[in-house]
C-alpha atoms as a PDB file:
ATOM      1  CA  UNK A   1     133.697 129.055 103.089  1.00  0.00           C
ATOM      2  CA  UNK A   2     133.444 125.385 104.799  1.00  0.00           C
ATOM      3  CA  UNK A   3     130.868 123.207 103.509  1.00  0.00           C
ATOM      4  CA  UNK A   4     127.468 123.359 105.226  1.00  0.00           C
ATOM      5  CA  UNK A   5     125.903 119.832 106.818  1.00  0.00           C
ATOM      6  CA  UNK A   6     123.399 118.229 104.962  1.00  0.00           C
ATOM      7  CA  UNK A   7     121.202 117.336 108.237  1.00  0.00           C
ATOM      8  CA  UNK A   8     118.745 115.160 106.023  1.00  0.00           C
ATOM      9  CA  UNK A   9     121.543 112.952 104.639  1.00  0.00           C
ATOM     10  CA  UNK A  10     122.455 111.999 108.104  1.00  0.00           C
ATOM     11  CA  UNK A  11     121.275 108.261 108.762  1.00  0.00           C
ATOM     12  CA  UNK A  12     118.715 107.744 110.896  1.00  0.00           C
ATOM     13  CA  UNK A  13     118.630 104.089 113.167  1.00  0.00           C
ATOM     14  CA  UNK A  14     114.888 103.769 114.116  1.00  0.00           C
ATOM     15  CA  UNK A  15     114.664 101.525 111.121  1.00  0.00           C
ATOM     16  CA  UNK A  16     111.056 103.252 109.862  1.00  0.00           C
ATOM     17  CA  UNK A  17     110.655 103.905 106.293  1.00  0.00           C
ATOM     18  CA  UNK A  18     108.594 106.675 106.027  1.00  0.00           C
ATOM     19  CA  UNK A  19     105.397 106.113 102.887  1.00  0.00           C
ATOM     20  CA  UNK A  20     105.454 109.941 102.131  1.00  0.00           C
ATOM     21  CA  UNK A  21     106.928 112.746 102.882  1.00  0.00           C
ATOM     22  CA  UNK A  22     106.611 116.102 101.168  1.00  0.00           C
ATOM     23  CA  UNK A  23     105.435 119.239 101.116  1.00  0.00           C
ATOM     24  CA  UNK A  24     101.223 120.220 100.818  1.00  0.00           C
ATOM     25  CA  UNK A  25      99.122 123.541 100.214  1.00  0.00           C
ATOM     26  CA  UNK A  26     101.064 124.766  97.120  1.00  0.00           C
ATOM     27  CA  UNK A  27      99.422 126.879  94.693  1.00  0.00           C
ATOM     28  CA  UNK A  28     100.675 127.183  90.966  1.00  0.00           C
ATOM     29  CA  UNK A  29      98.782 128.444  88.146  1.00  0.00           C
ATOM     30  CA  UNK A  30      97.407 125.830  85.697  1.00  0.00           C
ATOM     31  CA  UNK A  31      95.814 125.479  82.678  1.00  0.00           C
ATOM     32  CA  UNK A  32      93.456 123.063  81.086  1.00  0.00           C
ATOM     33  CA  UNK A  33      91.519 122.219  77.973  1.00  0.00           C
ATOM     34  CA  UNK A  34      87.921 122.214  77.763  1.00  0.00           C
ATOM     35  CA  UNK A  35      85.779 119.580  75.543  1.00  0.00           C
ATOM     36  CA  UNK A  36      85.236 122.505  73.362  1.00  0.00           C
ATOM     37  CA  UNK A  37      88.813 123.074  72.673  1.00  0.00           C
ATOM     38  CA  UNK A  38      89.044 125.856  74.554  1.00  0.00           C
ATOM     39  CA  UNK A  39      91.650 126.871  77.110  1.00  0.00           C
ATOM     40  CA  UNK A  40      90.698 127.307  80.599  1.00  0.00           C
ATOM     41  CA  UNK A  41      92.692 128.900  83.186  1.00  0.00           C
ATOM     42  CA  UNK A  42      92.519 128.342  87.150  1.00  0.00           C
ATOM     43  CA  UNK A  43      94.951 128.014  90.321  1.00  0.00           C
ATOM     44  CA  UNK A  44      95.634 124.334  91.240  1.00  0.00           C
ATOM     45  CA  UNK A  45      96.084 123.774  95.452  1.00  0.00           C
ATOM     46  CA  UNK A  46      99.701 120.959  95.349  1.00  0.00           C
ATOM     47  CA  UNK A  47     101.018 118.439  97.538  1.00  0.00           C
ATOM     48  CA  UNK A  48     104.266 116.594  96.354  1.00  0.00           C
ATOM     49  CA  UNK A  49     105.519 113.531  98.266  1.00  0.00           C
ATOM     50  CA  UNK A  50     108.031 110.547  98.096  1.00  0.00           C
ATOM     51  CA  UNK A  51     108.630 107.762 100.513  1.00  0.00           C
ATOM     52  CA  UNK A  52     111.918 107.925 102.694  1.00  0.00           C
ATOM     53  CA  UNK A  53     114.123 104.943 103.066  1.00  0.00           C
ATOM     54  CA  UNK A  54     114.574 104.168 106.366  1.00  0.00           C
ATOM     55  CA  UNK A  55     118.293 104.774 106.645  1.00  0.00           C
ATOM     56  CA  UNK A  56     117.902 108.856 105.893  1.00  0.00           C
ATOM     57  CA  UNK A  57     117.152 111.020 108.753  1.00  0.00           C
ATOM     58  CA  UNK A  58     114.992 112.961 106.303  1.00  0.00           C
ATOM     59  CA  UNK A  59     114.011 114.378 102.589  1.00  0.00           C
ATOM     60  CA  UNK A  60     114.968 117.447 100.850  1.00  0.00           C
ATOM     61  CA  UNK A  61     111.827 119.749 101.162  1.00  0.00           C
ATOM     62  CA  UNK A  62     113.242 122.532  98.415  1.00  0.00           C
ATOM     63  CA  UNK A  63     114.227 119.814  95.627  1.00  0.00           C
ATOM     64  CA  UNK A  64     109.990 119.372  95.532  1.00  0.00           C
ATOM     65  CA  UNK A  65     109.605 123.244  94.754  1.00  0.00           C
ATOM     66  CA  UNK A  66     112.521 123.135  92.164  1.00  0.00           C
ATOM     67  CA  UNK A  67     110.653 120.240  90.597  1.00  0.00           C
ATOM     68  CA  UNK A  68     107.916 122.421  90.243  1.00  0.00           C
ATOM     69  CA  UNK A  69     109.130 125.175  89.173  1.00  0.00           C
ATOM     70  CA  UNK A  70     111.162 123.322  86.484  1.00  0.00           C
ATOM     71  CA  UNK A  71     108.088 123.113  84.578  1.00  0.00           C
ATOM     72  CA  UNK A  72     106.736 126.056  82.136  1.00  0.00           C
ATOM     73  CA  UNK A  73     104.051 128.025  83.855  1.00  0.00           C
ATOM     74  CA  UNK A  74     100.923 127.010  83.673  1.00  0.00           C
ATOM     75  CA  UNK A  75     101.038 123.802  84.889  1.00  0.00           C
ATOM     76  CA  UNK A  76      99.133 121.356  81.524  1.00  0.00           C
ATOM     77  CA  UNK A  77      97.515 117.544  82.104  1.00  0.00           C
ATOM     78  CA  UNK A  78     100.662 116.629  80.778  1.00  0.00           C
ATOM     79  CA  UNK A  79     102.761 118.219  83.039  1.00  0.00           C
ATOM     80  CA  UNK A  80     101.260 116.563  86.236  1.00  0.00           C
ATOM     81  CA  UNK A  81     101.478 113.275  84.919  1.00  0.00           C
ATOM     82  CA  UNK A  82     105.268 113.800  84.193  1.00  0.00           C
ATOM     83  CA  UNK A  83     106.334 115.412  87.517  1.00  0.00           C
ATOM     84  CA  UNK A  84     106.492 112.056  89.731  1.00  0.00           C
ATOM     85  CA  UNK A  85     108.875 111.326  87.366  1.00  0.00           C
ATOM     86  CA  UNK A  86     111.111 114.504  87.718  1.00  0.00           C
ATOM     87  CA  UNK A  87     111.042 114.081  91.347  1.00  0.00           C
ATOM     88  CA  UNK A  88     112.502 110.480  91.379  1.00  0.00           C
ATOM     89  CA  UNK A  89     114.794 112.339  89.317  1.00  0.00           C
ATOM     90  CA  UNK A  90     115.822 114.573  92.337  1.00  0.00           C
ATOM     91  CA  UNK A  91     115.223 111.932  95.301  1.00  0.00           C
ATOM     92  CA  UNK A  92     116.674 108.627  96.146  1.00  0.00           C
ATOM     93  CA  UNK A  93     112.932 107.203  96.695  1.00  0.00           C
ATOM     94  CA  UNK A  94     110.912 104.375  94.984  1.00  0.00           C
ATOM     95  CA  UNK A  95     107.345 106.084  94.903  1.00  0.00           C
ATOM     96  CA  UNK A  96     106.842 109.717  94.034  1.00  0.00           C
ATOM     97  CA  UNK A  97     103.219 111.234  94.474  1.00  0.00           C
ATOM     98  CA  UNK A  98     101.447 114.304  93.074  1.00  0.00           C
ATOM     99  CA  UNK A  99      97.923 115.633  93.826  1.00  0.00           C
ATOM    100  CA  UNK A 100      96.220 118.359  92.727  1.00  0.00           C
ATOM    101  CA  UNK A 101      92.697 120.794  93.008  1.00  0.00           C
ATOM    102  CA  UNK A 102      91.606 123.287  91.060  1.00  0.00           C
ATOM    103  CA  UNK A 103      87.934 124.911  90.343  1.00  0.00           C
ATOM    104  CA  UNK A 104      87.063 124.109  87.109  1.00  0.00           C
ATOM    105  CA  UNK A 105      83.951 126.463  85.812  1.00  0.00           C
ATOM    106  CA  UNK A 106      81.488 126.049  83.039  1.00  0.00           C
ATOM    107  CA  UNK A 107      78.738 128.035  81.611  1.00  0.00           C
ATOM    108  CA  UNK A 108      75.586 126.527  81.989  1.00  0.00           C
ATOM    109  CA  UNK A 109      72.584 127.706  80.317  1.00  0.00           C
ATOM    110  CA  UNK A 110      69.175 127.821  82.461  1.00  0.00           C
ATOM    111  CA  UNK A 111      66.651 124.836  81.218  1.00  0.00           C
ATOM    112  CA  UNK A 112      63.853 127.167  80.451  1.00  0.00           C
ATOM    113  CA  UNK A 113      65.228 131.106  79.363  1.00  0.00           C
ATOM    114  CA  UNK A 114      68.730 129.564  78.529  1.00  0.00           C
ATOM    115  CA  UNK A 115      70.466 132.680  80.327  1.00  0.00           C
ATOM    116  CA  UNK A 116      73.655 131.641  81.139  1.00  0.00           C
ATOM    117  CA  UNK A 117      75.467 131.667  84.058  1.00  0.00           C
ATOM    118  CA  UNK A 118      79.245 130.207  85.091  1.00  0.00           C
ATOM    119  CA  UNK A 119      79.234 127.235  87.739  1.00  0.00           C
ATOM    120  CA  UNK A 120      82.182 125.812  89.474  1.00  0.00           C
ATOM    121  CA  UNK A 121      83.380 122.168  90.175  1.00  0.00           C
ATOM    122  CA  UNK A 122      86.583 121.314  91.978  1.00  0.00           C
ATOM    123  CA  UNK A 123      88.415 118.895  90.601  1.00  0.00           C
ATOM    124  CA  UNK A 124      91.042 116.458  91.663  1.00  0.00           C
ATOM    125  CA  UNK A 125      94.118 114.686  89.431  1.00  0.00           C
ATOM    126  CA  UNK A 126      95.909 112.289  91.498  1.00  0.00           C
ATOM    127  CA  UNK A 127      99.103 110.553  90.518  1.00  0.00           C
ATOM    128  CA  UNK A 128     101.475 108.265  91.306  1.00  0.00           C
ATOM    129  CA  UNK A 129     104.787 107.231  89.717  1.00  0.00           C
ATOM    130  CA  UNK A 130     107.448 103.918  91.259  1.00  0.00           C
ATOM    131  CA  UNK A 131     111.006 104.304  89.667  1.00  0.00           C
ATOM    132  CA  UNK A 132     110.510 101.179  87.320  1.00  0.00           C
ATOM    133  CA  UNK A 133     108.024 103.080  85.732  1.00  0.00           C
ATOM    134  CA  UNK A 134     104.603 102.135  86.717  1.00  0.00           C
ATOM    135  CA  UNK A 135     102.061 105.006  86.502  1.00  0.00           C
ATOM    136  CA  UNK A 136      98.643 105.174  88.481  1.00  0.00           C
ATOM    137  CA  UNK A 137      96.640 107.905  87.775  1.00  0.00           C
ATOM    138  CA  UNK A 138      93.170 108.802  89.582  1.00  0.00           C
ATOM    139  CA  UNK A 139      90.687 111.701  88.267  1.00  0.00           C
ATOM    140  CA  UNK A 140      88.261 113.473  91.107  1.00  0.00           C
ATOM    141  CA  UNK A 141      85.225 115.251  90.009  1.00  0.00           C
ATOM    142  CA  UNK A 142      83.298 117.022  93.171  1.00  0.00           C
ATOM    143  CA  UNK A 143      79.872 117.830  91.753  1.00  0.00           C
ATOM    144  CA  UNK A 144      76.646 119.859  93.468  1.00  0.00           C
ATOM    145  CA  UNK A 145      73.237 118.458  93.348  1.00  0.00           C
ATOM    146  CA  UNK A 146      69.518 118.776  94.325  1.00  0.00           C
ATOM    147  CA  UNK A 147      67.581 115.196  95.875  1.00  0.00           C
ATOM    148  CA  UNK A 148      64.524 115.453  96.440  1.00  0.00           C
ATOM    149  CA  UNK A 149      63.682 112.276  99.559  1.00  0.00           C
ATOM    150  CA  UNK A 150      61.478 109.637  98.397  1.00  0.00           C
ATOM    151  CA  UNK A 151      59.863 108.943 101.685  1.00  0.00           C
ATOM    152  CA  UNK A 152      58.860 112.407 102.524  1.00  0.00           C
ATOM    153  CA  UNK A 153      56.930 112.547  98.732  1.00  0.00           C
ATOM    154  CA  UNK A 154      55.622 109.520 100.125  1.00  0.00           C
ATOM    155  CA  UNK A 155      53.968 110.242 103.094  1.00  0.00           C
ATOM    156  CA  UNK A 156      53.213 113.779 102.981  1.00  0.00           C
ATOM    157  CA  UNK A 157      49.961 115.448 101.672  1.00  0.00           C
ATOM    158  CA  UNK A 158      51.949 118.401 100.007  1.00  0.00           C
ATOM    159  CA  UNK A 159      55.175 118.783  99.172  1.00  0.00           C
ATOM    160  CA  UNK A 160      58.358 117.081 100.036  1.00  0.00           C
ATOM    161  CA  UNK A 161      61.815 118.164 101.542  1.00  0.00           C
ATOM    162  CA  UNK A 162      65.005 118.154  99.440  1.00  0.00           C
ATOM    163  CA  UNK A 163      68.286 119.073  99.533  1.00  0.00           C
ATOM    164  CA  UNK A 164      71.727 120.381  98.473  1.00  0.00           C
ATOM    165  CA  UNK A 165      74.113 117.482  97.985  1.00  0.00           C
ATOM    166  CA  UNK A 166      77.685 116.545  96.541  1.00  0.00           C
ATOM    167  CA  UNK A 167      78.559 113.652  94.504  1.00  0.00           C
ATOM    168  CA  UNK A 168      82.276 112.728  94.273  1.00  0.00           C
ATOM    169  CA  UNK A 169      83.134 110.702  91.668  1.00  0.00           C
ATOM    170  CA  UNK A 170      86.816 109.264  91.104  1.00  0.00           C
ATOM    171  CA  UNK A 171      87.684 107.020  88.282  1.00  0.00           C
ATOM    172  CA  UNK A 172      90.861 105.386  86.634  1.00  0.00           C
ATOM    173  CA  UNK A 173      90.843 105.472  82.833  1.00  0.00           C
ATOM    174  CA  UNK A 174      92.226 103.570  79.676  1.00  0.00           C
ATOM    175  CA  UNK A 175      92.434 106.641  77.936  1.00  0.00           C
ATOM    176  CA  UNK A 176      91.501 110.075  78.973  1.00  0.00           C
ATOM    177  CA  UNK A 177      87.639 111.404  79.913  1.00  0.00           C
ATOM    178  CA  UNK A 178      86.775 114.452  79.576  1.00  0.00           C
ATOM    179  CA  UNK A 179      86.146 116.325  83.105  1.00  0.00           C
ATOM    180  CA  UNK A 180      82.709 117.955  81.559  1.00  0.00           C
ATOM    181  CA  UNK A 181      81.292 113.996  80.776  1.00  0.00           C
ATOM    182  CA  UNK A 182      81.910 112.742  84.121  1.00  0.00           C
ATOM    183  CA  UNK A 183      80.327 116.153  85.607  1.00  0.00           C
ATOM    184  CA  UNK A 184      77.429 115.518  83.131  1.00  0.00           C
ATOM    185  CA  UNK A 185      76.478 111.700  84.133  1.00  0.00           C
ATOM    186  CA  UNK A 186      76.500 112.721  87.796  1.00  0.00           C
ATOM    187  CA  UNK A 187      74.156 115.928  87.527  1.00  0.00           C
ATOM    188  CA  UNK A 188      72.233 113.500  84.876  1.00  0.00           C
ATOM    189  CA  UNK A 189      71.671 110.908  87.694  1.00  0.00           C
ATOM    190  CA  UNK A 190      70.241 113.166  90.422  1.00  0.00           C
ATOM    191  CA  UNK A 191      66.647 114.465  91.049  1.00  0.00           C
ATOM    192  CA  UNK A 192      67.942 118.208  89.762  1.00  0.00           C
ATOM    193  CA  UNK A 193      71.188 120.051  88.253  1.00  0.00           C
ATOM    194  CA  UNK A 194      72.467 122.775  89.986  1.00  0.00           C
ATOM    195  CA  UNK A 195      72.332 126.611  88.110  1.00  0.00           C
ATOM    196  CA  UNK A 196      74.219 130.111  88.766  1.00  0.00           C
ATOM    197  CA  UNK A 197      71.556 131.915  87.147  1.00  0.00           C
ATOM    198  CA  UNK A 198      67.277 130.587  87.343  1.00  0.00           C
ATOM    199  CA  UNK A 199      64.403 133.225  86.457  1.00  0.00           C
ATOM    200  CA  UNK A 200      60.834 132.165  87.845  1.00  0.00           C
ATOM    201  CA  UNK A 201      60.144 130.036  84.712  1.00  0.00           C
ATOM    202  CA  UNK A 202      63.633 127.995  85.211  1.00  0.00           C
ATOM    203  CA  UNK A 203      62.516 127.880  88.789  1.00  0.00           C
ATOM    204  CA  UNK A 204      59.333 126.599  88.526  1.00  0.00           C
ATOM    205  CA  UNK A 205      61.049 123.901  86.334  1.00  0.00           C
ATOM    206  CA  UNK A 206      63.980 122.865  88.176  1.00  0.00           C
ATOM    207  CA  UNK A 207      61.272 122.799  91.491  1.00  0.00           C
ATOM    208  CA  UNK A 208      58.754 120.448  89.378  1.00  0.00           C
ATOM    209  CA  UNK A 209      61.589 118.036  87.964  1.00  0.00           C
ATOM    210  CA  UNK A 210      63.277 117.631  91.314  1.00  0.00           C
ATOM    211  CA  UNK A 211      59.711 116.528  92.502  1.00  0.00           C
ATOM    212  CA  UNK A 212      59.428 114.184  89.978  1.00  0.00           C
ATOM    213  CA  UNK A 213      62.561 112.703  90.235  1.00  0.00           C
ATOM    214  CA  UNK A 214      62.619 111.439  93.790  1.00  0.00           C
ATOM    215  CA  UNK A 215      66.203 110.123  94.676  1.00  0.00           C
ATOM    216  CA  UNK A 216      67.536 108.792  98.311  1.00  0.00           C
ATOM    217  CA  UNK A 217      71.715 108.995  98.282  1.00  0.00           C
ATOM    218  CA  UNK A 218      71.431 105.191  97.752  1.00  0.00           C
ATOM    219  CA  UNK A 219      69.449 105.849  94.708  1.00  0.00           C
ATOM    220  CA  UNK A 220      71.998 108.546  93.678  1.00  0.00           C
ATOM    221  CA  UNK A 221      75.006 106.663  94.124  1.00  0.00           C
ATOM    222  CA  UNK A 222      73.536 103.238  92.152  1.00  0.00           C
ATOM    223  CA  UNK A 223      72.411 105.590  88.950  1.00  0.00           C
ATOM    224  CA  UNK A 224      76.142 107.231  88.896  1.00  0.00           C
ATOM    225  CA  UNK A 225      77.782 103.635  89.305  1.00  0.00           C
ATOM    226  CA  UNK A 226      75.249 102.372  86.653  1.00  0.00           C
ATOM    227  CA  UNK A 227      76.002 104.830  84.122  1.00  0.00           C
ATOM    228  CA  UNK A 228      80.092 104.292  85.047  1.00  0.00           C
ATOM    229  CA  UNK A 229      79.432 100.805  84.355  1.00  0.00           C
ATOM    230  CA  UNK A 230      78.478 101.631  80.697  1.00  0.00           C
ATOM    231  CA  UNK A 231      81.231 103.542  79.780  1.00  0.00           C
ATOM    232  CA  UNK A 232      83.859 101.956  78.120  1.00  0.00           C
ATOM    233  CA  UNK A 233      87.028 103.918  79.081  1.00  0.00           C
ATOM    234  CA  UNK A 234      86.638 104.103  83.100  1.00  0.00           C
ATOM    235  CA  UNK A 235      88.544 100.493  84.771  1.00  0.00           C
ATOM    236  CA  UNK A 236      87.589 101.145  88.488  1.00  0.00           C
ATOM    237  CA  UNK A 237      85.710 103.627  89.954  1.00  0.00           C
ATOM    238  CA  UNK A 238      84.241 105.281  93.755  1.00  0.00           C
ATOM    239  CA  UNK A 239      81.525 107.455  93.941  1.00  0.00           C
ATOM    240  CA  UNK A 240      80.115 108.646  96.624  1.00  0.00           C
ATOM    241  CA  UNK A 241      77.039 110.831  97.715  1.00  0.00           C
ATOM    242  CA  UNK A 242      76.108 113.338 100.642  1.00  0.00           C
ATOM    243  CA  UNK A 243      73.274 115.076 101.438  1.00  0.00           C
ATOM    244  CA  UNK A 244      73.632 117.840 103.514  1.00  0.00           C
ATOM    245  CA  UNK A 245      69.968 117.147 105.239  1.00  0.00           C
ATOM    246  CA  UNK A 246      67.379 120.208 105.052  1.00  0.00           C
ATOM    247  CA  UNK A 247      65.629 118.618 108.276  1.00  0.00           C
ATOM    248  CA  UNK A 248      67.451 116.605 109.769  1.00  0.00           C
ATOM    249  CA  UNK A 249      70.518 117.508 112.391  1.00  0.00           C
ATOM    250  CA  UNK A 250      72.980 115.253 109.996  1.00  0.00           C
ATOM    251  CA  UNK A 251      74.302 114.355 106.568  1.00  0.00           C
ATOM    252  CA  UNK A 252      72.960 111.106 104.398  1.00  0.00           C
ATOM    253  CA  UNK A 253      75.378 109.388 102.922  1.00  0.00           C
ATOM    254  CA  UNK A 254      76.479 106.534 100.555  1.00  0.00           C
ATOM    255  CA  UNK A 255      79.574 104.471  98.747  1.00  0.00           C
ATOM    256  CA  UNK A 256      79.698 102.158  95.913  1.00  0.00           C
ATOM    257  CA  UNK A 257      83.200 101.025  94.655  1.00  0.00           C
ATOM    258  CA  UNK A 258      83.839  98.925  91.315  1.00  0.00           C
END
């Protein structure tokens, strides 16, 4: 049998290095710890990429599913940091780059009954790995929120409107965080937490506290940045906040990097 062309070996003379090429919308099943010491399971969404030297005409999609499926199933935290790594292994490139989202759920009780109900986050790990061995690693936590708008309190004779919102948080570490403490200082800086499960008396409560906790997104985004500014393991940080506007025909949002 003659030898079959390797079409992505072939040099290529635009002279364009390409930053990342790979392959995106992977799913493998993962597991991860909780800060209880429990083991949670979930599906992680993948995209693996590697920049391209400029003299190849292209990369080698399938060595970036056998470097995935090199690893035991599930996929663990300290798999994902390692698999940059094993791609260099398989690829003449410099960089190699792994993200990857999951839902991450936890059971939270109601603030008045304490029935419990499960609630999901997604969640985002984001790493990066050069061949001399330099390691950047970047956690994502997308978290759901009530505000409650401090103008409308202001001016109206009854009521007030608020909203649905997300906060997304990413951070770079010294040492590891757990997911459940960065969930916990966003929902702790908002007017209200979200819940799966509220009877009338939770209701009633979550209603009253939102109302007395009047927060615009730039309020929302300077408590979270606060709070990240306190804690002694996070080095850099970006959160940002959206409201998804109850009356008005677009979204509020704001940024604060550090």
């Amino acid at each position: 049998m003659s030898e079959l062309a390797d079409t992505q070996n072939q040099k290529d003379d635009r002279n364009l290095a390409i930053d990342r090429v790979g392959v995106k919308a992977l799913r493998y099943p993962m597991s991860i710890k909780d800060k209880d010491g429990s083991i949670q399971n979930t599906v992680a969404t993948l995209a693996l990429a590697v920049d391209l030297p400029k003299e190849f005409k292209g990369t080698h999609m399938s060595r970036f599913v056998e470097a995935l499926n090199a690893n035991q199933e599930p996929l663990e935290v300290s798999t994902i940091v390692s698999l940059p790594q094993n791609l260099l292994e398989r690829l003449p490139s410099q960089r190699a780059h792994v993200n990857l989202r999951f839902p991450f759920f936890r059971s939270k009780p109601a603030p008045v009954t304490g029935k419990a109900g499960l609630l999901d986050y997604e969640v985002e790990f984001d790493v990066e790995t050069t061949r001399d061995n330099k390691t950047d690693l970047t956690l994502t936590v997308y978290v759901p929120v009530t505000t409650l708008c401090p103008c409308s309190k202001a001016i109206s004779q009854y009521g007030a409107h608020n909203q649905r919102g997300t906060v997304t948080l990413a951070v770079k570490m010294k040492s590891p965080v757990w997911i459940e403490d960065l969930i916990e200082l966003v929902e702790t800086s908002a007017s209200a937490q979200l819940y799966s499960l509220l009877k009338r008396e939770d209701e009633k409560f979550v209603t009253e506290q939102a109302y007395e906790n009047p927060v615009f997104v730039e309020d929302l985004v300077r408590n979270v940045a606060s709070k990240v500014h306190a804690h002694s393991e996070i080095t850099s940080f970006r959160v940002e906040a959206e409201n998804y506007e109850s009356i008005h025909n677009h979204n509020a949002y704001a940024v604060i990097e550090g």
